[in-house]
Protein backbone atom coordinates (compact mmCIF):
# COMPACT_ATOMS: atom_id res chain seq x y z
CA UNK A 1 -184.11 -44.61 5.44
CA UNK A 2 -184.16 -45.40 8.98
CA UNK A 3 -183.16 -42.24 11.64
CA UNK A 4 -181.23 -41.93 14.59
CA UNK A 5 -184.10 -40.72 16.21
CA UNK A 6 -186.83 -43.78 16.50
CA UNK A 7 -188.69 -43.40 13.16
CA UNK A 8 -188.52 -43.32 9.54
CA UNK A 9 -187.26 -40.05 7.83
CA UNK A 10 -187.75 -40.39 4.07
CA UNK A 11 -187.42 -37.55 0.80
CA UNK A 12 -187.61 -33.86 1.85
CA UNK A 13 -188.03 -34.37 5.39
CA UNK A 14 -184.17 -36.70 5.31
CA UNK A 15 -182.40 -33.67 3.26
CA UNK A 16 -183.72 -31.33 5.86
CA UNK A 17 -182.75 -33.29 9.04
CA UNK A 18 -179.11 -33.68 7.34
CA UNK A 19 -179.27 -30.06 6.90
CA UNK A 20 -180.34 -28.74 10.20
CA UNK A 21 -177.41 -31.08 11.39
CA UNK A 22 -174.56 -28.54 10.56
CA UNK A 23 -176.64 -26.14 12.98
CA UNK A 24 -178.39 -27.94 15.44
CA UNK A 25 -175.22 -30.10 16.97
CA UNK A 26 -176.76 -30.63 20.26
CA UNK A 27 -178.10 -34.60 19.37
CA UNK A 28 -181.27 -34.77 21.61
CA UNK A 29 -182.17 -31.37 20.02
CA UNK A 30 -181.97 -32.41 16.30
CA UNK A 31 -183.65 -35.80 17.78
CA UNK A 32 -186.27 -33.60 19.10
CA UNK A 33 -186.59 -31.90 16.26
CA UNK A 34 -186.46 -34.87 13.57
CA UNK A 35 -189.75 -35.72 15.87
CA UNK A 36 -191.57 -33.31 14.89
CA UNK A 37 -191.57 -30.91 17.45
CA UNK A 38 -191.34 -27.21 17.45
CA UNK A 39 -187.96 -25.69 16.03
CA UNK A 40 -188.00 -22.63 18.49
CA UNK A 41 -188.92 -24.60 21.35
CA UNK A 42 -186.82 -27.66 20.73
CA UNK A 43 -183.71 -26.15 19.91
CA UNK A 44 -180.90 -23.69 21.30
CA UNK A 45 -180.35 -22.17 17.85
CA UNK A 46 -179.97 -18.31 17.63
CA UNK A 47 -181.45 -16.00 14.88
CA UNK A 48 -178.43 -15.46 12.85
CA UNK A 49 -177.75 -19.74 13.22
CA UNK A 50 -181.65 -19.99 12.11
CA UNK A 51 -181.15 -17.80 9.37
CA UNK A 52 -178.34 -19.91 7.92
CA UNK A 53 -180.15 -22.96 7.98
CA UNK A 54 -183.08 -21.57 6.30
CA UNK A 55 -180.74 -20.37 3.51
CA UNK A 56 -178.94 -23.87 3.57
CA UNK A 57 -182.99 -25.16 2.82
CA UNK A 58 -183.55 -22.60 0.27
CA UNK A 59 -180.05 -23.32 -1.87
CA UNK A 60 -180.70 -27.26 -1.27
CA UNK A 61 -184.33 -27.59 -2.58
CA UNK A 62 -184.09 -24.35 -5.16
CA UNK A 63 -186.53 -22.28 -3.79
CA UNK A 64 -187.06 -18.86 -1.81
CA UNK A 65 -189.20 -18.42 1.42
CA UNK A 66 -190.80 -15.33 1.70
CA UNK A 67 -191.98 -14.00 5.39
CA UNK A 68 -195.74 -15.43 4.75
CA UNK A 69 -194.05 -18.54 3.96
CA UNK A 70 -191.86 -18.66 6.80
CA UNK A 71 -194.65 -17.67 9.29
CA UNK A 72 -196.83 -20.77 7.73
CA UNK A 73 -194.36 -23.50 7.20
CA UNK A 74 -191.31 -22.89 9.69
CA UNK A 75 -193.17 -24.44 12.92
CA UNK A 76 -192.11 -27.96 12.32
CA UNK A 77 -189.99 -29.99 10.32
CA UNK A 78 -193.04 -31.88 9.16
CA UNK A 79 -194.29 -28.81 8.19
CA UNK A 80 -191.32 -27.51 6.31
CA UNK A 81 -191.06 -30.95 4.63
CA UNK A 82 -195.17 -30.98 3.38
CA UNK A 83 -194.30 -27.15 1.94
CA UNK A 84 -191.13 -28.24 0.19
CA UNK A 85 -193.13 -31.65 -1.51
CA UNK A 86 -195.74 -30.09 -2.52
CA UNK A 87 -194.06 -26.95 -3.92
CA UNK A 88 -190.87 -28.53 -5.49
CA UNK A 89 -192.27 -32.39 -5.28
CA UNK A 90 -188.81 -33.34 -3.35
């Protein structure tokens, strides 16, 4: 599938752009983001709005972040997608 942001967004990393996309509605953030680079630095989104999303993640691929997994994976959405494939292989 071909983004709105310049590249290629396939499997996990697609759900998770569509996803952050309720939350993140400011475009050139979520492009920003879809990129690769750092959520807390590329985005405007508050804790509670963070929180949300990371639930949304949880309920979509059927799993449960703890806080050591959330300290390792959260930096990027490259990141988040590489934890999700190779713990739920979606």
């Amino acid at each position: 599938m071909t983004d709105d942001y310049g590249g290629i967004v396939t499997g996990a990393k697609a759900r998770i752009v569509a996803l952050l996309g309720r939350y993140v509605t400011d475009p050139a953030e979520l492009a920003a983001v879809a990129r690769g680079e750092p959520f807390l630095t590329a985005t405007s989104l508050d804790s509670l709005a963070m929180m949300t999303a990371i639930v949304e993640i949880e309920k979509a691929f059927g799993v449960r972040f703890d806080l050591a997994t959330l300290e390792e994976t959260f930096a990027t959405i490259d990141s988040i997608a590489a934890y999700l494939e190779r713990t739920v292989g979606r």
